[in-house]
Protein backbone atom coordinates (compact mmCIF):
# COMPACT_ATOMS: atom_id res chain seq x y z
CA UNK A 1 176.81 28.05 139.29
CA UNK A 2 173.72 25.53 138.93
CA UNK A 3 172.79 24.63 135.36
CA UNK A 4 169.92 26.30 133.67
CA UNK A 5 167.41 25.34 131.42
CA UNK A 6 164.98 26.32 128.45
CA UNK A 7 162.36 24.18 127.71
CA UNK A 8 159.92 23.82 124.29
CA UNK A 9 157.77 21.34 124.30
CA UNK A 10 155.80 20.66 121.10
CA UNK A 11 152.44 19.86 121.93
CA UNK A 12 149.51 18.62 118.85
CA UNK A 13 146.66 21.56 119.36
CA UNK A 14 144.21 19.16 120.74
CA UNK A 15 146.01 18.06 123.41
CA UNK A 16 147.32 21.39 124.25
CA UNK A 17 145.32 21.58 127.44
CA UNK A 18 145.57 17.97 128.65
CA UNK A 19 149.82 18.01 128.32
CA UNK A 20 149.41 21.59 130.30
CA UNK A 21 147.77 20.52 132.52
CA UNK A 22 149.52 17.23 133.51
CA UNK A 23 152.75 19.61 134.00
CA UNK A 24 151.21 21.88 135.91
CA UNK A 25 150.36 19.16 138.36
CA UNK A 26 153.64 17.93 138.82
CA UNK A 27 155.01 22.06 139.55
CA UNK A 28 154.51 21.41 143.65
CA UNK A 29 156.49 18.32 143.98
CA UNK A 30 159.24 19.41 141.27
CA UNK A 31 159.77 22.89 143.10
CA UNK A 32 160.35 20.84 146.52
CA UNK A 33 162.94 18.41 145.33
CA UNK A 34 166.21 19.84 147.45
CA UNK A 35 168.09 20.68 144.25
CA UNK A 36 165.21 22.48 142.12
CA UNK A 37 166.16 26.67 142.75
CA UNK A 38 163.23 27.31 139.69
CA UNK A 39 160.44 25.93 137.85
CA UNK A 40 158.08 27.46 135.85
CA UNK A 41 156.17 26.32 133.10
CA UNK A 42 154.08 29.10 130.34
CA UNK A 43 152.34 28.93 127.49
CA UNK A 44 152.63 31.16 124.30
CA UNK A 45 150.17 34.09 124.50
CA UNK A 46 149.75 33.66 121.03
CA UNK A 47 147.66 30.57 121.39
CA UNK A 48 150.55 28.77 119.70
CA UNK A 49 150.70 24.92 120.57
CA UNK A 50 153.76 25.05 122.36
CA UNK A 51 154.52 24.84 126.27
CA UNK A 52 157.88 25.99 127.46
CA UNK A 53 159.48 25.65 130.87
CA UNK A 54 162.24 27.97 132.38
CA UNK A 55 163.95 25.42 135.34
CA UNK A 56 167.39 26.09 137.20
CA UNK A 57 168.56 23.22 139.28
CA UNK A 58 171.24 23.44 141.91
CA UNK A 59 173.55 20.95 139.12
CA UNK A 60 173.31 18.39 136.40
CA UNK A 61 172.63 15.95 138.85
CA UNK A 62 169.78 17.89 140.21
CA UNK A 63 167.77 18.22 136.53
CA UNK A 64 168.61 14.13 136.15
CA UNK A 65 167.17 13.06 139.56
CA UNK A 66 164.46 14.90 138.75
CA UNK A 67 163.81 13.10 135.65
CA UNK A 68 164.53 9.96 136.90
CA UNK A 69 160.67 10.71 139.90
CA UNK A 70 157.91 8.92 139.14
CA UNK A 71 155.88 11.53 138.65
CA UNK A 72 158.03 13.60 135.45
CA UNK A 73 158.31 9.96 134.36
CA UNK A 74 154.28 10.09 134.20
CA UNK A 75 154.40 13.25 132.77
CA UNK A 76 156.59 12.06 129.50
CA UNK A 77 154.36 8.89 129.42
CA UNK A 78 151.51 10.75 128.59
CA UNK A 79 153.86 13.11 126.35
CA UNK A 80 154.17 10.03 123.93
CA UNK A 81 150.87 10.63 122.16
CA UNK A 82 150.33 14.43 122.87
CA UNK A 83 153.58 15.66 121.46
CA UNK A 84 154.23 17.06 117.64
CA UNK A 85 158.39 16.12 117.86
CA UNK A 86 161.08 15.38 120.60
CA UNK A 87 161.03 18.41 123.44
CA UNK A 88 163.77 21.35 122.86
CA UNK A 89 166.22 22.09 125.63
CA UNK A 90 168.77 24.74 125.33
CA UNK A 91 171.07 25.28 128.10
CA UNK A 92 171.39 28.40 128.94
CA UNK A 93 173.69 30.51 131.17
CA UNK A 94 173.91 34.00 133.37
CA UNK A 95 175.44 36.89 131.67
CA UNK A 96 178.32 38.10 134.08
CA UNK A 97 179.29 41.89 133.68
């Protein structure tokens, strides 16, 4: 079943670029860990200062070891000062016919 999930990251508009950019370095490593099936990261076309990221992981366990690399870990340490509020993430699931 895998668990699935939606991403928004607040980001202040000056740093916009810098906290895109630091996740879009980490998209080669996170998309070869065994249990990562997706991982994409956008920003709003609208220019808003948000980035969101769209990741399905084979489980739970999956998304936390990949949380737990030193490279995400990187990632949310340079977060600390970029960010507007806490990260959003909504599980999400299939719809089944």
């Amino acid at each position: 079943m895998g668990y699935t999930v939606f991403a928004t990251i607040p980001v202040k508009p000056e740093h916009l670029d810098d906290a895109g950019q630091a996740v879009a370095a980490i998209v080669l490593q996170t998309r070869a860990e065994a249990g990562c099936e997706h991982f994409e990261p956008y920003r709003a076309a609208d220019g808003s200062p948000n980035l969101y990221i769209f990741e399905r992981w084979a489980d739970r366990a999956a998304f936390d070891f990949h949380h737990a690399q030193d490279y995400t870990k990187a990632v949310f340490a340079k977060y600390e000062g970029w960010l507007r509020g806490a990260p959003e993430l909504v599980e999400v699931m299939e719809l089944k016919d």
